[in-house]
PDB file of N, CA and C in Angstrom:
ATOM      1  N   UNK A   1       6.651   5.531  10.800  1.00  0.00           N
ATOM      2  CA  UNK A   1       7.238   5.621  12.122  1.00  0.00           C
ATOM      3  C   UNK A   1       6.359   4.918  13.147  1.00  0.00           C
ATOM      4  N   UNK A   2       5.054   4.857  12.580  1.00  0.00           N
ATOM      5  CA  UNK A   2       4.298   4.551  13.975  1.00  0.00           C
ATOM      6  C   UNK A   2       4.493   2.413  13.790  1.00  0.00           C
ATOM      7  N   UNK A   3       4.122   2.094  12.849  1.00  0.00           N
ATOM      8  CA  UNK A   3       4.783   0.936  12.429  1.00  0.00           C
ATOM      9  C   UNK A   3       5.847   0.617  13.308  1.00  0.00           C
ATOM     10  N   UNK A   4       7.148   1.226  13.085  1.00  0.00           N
ATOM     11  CA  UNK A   4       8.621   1.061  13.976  1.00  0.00           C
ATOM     12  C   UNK A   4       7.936   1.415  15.370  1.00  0.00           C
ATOM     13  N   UNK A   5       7.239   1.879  15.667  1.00  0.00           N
ATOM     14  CA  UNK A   5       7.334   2.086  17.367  1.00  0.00           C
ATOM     15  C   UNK A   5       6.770   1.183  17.795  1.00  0.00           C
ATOM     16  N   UNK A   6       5.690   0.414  17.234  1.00  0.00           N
ATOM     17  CA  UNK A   6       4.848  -0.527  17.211  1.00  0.00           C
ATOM     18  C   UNK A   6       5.834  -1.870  17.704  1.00  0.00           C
ATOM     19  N   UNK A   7       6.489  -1.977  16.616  1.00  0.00           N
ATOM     20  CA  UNK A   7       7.254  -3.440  16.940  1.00  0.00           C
ATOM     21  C   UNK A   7       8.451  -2.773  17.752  1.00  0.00           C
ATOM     22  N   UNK A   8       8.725  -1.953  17.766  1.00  0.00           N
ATOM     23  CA  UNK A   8       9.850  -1.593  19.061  1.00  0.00           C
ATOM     24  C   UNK A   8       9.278  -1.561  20.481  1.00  0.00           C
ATOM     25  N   UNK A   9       7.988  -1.735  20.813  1.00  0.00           N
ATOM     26  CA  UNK A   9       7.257  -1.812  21.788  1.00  0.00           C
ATOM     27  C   UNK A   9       6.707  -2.888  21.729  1.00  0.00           C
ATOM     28  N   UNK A  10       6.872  -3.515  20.973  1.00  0.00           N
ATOM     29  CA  UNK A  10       6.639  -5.426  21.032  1.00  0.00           C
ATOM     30  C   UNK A  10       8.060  -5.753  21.451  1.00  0.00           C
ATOM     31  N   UNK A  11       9.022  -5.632  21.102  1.00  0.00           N
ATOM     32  CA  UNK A  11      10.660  -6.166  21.251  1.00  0.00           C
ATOM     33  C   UNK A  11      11.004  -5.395  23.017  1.00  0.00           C
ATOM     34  N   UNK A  12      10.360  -4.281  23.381  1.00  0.00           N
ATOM     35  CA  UNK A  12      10.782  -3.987  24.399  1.00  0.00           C
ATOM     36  C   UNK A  12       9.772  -4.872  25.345  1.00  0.00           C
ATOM     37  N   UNK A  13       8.551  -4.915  25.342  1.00  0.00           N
ATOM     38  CA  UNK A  13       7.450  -5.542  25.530  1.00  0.00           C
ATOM     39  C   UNK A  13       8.322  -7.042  26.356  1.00  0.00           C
ATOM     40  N   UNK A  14       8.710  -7.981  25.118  1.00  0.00           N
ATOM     41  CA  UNK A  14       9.109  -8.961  25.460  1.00  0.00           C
ATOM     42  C   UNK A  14      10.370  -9.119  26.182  1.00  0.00           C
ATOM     43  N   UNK A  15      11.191  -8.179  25.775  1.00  0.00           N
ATOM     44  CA  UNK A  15      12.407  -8.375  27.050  1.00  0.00           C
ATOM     45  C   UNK A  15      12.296  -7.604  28.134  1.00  0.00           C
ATOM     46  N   UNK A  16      11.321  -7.242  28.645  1.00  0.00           N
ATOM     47  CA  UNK A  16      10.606  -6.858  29.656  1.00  0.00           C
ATOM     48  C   UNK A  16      10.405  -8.276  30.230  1.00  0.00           C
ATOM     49  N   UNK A  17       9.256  -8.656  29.997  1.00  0.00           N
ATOM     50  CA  UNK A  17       8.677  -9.794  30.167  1.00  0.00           C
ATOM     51  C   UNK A  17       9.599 -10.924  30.740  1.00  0.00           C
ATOM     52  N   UNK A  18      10.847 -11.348  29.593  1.00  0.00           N
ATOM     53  CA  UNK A  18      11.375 -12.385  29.728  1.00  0.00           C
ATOM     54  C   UNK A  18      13.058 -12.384  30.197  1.00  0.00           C
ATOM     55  N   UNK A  19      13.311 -10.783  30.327  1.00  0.00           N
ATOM     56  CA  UNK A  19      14.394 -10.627  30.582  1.00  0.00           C
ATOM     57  C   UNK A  19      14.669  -9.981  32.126  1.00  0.00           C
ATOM     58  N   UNK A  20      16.283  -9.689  32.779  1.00  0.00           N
ATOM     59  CA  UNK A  20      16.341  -8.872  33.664  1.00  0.00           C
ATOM     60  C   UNK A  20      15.867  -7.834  33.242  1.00  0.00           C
ATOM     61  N   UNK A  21      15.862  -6.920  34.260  1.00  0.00           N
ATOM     62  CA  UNK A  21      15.547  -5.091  34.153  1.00  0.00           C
ATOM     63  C   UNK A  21      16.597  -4.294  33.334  1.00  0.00           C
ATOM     64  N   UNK A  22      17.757  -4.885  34.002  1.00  0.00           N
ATOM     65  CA  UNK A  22      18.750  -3.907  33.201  1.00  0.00           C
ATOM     66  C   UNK A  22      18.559  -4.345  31.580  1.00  0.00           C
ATOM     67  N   UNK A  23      18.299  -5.620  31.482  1.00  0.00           N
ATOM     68  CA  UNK A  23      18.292  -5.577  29.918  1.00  0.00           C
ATOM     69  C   UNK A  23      17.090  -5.132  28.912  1.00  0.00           C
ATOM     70  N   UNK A  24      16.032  -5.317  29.927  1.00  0.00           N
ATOM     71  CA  UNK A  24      15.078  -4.323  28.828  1.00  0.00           C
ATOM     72  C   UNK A  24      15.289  -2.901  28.687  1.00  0.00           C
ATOM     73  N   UNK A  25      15.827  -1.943  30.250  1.00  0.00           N
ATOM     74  CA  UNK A  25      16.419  -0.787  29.811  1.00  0.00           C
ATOM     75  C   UNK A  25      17.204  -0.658  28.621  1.00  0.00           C
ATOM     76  N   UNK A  26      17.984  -1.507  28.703  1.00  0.00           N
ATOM     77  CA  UNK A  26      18.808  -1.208  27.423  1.00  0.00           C
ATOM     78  C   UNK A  26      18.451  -1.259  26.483  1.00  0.00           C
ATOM     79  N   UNK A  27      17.709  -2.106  26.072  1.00  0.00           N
ATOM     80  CA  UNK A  27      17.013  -2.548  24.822  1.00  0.00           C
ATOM     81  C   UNK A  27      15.492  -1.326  24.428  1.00  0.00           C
ATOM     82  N   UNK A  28      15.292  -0.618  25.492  1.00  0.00           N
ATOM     83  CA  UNK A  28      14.586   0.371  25.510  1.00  0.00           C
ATOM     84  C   UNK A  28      15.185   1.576  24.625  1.00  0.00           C
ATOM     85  N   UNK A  29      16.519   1.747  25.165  1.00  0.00           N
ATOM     86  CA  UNK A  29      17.759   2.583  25.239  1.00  0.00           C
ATOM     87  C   UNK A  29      17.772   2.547  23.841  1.00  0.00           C
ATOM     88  N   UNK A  30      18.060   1.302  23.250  1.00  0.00           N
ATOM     89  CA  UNK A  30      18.318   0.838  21.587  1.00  0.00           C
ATOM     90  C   UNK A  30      17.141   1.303  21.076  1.00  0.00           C
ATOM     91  N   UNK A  31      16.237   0.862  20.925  1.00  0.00           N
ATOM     92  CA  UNK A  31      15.052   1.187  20.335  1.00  0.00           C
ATOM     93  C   UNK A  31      14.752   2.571  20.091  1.00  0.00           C
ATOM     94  N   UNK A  32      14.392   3.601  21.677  1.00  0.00           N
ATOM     95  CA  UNK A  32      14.570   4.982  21.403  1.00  0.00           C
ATOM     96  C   UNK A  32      15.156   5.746  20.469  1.00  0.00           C
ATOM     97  N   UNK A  33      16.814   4.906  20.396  1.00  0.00           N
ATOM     98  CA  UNK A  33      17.847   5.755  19.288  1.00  0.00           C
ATOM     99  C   UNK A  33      17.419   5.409  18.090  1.00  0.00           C
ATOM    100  N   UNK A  34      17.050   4.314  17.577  1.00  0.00           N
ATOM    101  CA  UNK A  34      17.043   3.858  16.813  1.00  0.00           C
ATOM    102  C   UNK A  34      15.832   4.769  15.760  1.00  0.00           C
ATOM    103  N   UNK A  35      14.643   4.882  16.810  1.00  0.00           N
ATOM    104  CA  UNK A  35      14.132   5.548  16.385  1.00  0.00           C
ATOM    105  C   UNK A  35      13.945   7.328  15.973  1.00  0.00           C
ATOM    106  N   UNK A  36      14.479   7.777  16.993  1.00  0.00           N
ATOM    107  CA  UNK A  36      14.878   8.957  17.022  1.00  0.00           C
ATOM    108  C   UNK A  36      15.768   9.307  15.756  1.00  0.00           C
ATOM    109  N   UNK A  37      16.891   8.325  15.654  1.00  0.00           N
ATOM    110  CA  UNK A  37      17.710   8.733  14.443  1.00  0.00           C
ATOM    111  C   UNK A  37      17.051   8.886  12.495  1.00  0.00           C
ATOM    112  N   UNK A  38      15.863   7.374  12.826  1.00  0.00           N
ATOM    113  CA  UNK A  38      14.905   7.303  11.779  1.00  0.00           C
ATOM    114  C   UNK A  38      14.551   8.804  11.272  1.00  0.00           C
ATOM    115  N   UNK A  39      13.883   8.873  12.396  1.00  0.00           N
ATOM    116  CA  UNK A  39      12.748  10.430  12.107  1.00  0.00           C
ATOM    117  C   UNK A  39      13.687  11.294  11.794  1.00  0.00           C
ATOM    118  N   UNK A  40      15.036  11.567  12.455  1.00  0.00           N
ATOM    119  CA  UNK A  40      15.724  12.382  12.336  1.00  0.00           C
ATOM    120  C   UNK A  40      16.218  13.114  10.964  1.00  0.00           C
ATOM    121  N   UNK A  41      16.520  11.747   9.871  1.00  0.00           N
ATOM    122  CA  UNK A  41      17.088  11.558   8.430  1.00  0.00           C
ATOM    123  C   UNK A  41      16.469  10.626   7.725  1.00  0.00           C
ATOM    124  N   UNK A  42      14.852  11.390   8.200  1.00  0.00           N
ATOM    125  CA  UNK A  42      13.742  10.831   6.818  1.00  0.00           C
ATOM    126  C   UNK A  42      13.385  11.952   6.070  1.00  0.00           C
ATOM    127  N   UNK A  43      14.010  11.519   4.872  1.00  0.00           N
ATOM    128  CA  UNK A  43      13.923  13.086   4.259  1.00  0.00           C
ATOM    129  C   UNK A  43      11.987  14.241   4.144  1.00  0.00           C
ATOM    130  N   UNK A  44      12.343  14.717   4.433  1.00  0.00           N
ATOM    131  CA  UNK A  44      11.038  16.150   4.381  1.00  0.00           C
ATOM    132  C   UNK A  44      10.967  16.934   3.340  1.00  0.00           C
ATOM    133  N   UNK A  45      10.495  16.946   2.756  1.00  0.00           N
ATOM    134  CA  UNK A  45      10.154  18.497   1.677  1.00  0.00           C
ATOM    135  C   UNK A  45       9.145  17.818   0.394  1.00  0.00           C
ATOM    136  N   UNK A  46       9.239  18.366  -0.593  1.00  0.00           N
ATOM    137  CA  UNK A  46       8.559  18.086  -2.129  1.00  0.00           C
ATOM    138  C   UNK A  46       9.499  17.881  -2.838  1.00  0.00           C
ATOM    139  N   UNK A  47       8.753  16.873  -3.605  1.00  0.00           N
ATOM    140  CA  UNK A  47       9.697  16.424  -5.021  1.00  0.00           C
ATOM    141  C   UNK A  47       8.541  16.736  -6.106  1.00  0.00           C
ATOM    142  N   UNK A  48       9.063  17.008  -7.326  1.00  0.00           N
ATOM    143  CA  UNK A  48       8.373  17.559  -8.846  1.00  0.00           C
ATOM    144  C   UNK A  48       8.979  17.184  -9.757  1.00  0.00           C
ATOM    145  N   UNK A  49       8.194  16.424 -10.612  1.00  0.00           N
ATOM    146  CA  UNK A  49       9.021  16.127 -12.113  1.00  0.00           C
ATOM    147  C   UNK A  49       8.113  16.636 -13.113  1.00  0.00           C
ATOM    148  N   UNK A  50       9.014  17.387 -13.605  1.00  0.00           N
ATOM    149  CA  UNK A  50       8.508  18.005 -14.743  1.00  0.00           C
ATOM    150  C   UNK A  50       8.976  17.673 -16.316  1.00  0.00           C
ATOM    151  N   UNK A  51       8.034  17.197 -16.693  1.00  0.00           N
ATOM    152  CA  UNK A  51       7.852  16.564 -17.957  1.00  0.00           C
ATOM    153  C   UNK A  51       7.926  17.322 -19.111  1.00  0.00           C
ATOM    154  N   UNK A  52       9.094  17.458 -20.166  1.00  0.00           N
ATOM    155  CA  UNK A  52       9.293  18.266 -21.528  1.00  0.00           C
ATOM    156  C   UNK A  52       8.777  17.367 -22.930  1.00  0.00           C
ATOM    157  N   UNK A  53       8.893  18.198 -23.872  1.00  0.00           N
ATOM    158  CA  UNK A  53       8.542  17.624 -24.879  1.00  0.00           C
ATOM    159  C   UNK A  53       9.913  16.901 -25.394  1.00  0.00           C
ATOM    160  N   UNK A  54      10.545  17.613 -25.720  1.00  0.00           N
ATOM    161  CA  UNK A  54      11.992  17.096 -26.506  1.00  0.00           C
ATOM    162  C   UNK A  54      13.318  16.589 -25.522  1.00  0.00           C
ATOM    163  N   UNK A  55      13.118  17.135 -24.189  1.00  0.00           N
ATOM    164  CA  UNK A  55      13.975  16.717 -23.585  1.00  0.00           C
ATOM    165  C   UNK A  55      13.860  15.707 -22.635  1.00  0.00           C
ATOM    166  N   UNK A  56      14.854  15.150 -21.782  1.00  0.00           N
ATOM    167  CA  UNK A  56      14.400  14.384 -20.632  1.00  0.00           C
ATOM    168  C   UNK A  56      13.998  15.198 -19.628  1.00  0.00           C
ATOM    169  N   UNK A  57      13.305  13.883 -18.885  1.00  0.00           N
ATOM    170  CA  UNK A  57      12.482  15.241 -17.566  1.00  0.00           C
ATOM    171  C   UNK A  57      13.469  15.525 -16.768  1.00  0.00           C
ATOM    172  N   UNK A  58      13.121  16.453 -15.420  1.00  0.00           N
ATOM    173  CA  UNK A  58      13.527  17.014 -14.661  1.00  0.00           C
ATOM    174  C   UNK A  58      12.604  16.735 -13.368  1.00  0.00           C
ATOM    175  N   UNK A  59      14.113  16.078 -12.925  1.00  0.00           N
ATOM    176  CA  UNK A  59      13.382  16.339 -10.808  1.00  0.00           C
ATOM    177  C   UNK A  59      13.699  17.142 -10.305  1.00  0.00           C
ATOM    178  N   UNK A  60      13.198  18.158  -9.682  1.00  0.00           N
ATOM    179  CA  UNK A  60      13.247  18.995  -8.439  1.00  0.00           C
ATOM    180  C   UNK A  60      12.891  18.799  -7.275  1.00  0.00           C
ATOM    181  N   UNK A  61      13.542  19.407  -6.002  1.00  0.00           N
ATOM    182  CA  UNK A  61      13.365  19.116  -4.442  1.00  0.00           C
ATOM    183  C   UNK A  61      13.237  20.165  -3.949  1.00  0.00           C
ATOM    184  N   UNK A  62      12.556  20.672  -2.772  1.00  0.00           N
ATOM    185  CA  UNK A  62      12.732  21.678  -1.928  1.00  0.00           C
ATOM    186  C   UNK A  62      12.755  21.407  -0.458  1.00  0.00           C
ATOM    187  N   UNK A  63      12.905  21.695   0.473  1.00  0.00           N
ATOM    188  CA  UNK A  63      12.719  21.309   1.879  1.00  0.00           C
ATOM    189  C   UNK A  63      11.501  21.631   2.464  1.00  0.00           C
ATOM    190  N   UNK A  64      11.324  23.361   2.069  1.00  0.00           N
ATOM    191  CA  UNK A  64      10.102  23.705   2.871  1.00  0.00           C
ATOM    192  C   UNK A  64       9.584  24.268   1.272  1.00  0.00           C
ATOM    193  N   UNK A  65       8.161  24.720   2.040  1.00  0.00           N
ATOM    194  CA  UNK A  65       7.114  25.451   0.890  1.00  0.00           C
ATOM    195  C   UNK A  65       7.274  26.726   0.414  1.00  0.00           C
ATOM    196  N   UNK A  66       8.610  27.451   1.415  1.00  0.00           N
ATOM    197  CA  UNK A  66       9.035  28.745   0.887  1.00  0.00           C
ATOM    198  C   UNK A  66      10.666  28.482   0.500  1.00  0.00           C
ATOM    199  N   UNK A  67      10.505  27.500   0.126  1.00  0.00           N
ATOM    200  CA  UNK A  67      12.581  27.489  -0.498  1.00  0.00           C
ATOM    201  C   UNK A  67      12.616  27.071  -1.640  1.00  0.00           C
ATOM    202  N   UNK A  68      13.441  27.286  -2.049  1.00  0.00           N
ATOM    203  CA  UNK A  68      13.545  27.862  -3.928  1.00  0.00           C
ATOM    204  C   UNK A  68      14.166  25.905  -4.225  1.00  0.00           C
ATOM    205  N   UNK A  69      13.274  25.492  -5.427  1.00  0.00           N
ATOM    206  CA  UNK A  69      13.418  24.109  -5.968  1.00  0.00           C
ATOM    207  C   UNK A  69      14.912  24.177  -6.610  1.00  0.00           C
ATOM    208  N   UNK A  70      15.207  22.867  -6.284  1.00  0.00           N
ATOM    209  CA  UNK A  70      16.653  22.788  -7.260  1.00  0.00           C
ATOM    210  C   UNK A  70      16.301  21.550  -7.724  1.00  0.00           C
ATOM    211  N   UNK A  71      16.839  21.388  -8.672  1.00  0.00           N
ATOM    212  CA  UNK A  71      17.430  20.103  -9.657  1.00  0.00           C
ATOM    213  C   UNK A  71      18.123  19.053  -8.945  1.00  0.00           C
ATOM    214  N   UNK A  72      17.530  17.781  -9.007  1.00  0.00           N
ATOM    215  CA  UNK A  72      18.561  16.303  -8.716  1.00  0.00           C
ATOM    216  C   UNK A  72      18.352  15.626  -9.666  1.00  0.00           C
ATOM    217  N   UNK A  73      18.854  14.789  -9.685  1.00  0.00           N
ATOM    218  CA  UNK A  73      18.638  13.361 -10.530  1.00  0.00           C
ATOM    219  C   UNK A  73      18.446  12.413  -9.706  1.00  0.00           C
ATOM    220  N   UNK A  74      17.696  11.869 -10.321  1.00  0.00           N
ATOM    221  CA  UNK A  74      16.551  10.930  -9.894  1.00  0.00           C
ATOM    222  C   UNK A  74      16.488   9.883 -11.167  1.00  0.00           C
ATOM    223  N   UNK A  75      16.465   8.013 -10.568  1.00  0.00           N
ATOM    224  CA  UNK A  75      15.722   7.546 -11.880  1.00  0.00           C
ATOM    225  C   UNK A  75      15.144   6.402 -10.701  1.00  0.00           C
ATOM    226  N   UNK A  76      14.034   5.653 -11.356  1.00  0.00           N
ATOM    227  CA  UNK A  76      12.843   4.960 -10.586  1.00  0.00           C
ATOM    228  C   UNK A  76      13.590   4.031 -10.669  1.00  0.00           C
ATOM    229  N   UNK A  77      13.630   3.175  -9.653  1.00  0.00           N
ATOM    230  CA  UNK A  77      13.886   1.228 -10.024  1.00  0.00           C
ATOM    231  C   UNK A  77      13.537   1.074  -9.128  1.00  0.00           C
ATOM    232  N   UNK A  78      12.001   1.198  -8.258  1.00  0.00           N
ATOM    233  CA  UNK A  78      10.479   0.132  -8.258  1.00  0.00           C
ATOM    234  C   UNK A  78       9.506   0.627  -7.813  1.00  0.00           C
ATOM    235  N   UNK A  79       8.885   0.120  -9.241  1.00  0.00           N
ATOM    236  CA  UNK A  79       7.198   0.909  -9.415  1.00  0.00           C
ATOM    237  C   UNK A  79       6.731  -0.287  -9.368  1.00  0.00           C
ATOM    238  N   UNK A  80       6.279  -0.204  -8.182  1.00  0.00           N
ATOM    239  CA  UNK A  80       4.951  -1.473  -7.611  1.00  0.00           C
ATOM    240  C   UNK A  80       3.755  -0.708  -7.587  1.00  0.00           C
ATOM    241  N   UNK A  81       2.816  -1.458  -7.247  1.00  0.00           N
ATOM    242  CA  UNK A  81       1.312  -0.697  -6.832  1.00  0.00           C
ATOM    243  C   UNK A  81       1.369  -0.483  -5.613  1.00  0.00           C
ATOM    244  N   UNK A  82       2.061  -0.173  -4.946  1.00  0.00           N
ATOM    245  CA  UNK A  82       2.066   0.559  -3.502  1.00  0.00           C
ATOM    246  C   UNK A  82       3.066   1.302  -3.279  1.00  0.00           C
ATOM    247  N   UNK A  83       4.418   1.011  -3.916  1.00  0.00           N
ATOM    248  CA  UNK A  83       5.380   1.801  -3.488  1.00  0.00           C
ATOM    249  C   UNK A  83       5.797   2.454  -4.581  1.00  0.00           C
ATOM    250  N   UNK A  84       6.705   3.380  -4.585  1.00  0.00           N
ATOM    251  CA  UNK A  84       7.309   4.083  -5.903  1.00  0.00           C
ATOM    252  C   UNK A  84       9.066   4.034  -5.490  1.00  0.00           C
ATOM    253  N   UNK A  85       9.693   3.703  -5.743  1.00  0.00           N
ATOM    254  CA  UNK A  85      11.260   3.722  -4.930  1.00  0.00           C
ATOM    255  C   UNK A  85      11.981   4.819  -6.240  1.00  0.00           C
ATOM    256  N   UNK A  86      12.591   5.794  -5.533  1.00  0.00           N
ATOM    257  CA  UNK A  86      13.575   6.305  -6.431  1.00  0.00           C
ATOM    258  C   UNK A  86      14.782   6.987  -6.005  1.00  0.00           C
ATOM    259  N   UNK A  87      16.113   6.566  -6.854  1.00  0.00           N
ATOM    260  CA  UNK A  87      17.171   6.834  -6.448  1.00  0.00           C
ATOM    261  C   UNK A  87      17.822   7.931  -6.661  1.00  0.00           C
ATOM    262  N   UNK A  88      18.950   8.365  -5.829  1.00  0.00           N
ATOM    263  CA  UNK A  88      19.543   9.517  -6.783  1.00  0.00           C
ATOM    264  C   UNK A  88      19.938  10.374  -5.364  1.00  0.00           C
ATOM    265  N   UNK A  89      21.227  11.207  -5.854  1.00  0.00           N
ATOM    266  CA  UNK A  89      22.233  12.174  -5.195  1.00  0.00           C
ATOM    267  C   UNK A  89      22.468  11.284  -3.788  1.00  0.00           C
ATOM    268  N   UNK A  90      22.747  10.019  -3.894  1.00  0.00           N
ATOM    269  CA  UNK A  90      23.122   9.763  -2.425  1.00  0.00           C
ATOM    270  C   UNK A  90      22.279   9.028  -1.490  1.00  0.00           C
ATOM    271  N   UNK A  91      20.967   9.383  -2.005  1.00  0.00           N
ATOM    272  CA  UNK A  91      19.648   9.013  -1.170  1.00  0.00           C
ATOM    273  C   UNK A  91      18.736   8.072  -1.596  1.00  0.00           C
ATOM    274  N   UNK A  92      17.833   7.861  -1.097  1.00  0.00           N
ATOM    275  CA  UNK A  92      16.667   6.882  -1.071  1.00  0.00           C
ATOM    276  C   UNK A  92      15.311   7.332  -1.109  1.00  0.00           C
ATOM    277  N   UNK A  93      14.483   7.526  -1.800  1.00  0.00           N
ATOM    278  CA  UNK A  93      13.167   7.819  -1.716  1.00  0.00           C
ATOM    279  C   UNK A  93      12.135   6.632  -2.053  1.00  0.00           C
ATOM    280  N   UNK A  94      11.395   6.819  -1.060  1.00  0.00           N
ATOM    281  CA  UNK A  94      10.088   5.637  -1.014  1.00  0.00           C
ATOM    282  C   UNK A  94       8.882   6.617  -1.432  1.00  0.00           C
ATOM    283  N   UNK A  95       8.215   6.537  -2.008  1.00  0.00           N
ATOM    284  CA  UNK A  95       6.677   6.893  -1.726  1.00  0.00           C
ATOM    285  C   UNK A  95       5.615   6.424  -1.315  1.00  0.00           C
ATOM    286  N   UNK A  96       5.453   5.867  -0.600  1.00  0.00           N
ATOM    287  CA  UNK A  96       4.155   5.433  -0.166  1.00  0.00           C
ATOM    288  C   UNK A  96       2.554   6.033  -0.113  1.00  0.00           C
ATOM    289  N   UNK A  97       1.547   5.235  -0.221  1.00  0.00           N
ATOM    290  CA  UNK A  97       0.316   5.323  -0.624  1.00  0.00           C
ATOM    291  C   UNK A  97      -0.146   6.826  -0.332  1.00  0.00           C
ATOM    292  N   UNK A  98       0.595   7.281   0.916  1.00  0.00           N
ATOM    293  CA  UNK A  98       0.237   8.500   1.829  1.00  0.00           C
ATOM    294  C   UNK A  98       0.960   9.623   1.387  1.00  0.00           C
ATOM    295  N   UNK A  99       2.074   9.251   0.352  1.00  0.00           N
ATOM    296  CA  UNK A  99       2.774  10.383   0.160  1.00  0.00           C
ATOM    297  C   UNK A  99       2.497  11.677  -0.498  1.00  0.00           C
ATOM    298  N   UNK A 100       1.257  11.221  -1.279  1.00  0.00           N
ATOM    299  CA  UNK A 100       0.033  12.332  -1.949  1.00  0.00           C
ATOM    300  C   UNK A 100      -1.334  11.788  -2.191  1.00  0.00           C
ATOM    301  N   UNK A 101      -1.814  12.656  -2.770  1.00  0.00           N
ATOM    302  CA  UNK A 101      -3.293  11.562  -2.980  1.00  0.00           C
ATOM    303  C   UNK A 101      -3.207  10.416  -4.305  1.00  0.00           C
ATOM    304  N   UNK A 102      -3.942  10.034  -4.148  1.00  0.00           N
ATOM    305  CA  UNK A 102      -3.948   8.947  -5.317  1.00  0.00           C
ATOM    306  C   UNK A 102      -4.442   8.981  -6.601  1.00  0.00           C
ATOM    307  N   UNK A 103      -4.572  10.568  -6.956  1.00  0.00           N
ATOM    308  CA  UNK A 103      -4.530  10.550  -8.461  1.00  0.00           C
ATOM    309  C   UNK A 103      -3.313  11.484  -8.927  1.00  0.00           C
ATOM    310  N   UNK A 104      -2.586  12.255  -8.243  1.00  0.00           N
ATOM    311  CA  UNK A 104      -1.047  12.639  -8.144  1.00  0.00           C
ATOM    312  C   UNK A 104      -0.258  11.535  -8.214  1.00  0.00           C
ATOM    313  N   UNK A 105      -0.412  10.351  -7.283  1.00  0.00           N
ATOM    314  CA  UNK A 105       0.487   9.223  -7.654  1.00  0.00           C
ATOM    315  C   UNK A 105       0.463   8.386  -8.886  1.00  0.00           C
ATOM    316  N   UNK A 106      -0.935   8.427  -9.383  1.00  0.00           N
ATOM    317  CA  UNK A 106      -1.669   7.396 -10.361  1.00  0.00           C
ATOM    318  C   UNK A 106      -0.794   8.475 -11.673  1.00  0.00           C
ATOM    319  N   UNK A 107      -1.025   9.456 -11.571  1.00  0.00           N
ATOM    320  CA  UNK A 107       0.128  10.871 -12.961  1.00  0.00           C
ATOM    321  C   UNK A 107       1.291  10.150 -12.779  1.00  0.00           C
ATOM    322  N   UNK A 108       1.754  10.061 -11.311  1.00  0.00           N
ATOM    323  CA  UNK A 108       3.247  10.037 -11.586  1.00  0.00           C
ATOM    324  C   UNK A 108       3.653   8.521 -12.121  1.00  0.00           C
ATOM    325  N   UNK A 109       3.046   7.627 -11.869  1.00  0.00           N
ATOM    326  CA  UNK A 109       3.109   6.512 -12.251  1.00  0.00           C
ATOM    327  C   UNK A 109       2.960   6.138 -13.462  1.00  0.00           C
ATOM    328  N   UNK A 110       2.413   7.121 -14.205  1.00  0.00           N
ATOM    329  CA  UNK A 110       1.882   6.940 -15.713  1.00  0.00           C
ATOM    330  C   UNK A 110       3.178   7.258 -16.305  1.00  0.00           C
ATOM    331  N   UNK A 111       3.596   8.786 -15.932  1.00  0.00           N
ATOM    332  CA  UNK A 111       4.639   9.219 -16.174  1.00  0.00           C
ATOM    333  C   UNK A 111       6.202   8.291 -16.323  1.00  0.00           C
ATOM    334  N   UNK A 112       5.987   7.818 -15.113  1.00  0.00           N
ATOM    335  CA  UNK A 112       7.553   6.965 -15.186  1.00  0.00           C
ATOM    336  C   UNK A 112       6.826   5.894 -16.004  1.00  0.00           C
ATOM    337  N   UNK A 113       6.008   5.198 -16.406  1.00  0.00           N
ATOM    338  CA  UNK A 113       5.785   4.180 -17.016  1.00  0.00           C
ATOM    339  C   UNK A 113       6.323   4.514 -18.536  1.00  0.00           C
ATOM    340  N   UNK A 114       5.985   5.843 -19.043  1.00  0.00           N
ATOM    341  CA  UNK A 114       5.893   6.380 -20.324  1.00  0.00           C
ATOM    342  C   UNK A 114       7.553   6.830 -20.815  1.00  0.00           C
ATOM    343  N   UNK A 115       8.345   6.276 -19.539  1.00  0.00           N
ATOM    344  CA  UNK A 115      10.055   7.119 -19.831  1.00  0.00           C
ATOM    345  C   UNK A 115      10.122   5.932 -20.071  1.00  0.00           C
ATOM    346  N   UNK A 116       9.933   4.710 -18.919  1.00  0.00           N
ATOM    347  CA  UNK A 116      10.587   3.300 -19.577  1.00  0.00           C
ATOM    348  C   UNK A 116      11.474   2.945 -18.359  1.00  0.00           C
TER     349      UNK A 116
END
């Protein structure tokens, strides 16, 4: 988020600069929502995959730290060295470097490497 505010305060920045008033308001106007809506429906909670012997794994989600995990499906398509992307029920998940520490990510990465 701080990234997006960054260049939304470069873009307002410049039509400030180079534009009328009313149009950097607006473009202020845009930006605000834009961002606001971001934060709004970036998903929050924990994800867990739990790894079986005989079966396929299992993802779970929760919102908060006191709400009971449920089951999604989930499958990876892109494991880079910085990001982890995974799809499933509708949604989009990124992980980024920050999303846990880096030997939780370095497991999970092993993990999806080892499904294929």
């Amino acid at each position: 988020m701080g990234l997006h505010a960054g260049l939304g305060s470069g873009v307002i920045g410049v039509l400030g600069w180079w534009t009328p008033t009313w149009l950097a308001a607006s473009g202020a106007l845009v930006v605000i929502g834009v961002l606001a809506r971001a934060a709004r429906c970036a998903p929050r909670g924990e994800l867990r995959l739990t790894l079986r012997d005989s079966a396929p794994p299992t993802w779970s989600w929760r919102d908060g730290r006191h709400d009971d995990w449920r089951d999604i499906d989930l499958r990876c398509d892109y494991l880079g060295p910085w990001l982890i992307g995974l799809r499933g029920d509708r949604r989009r998940f990124w992980l980024w470097p920050d999303s846990a520490d880096p030997a939780r990510l370095r497991e999970l990465r092993r993990a999806l490497l080892s499904l294929g």
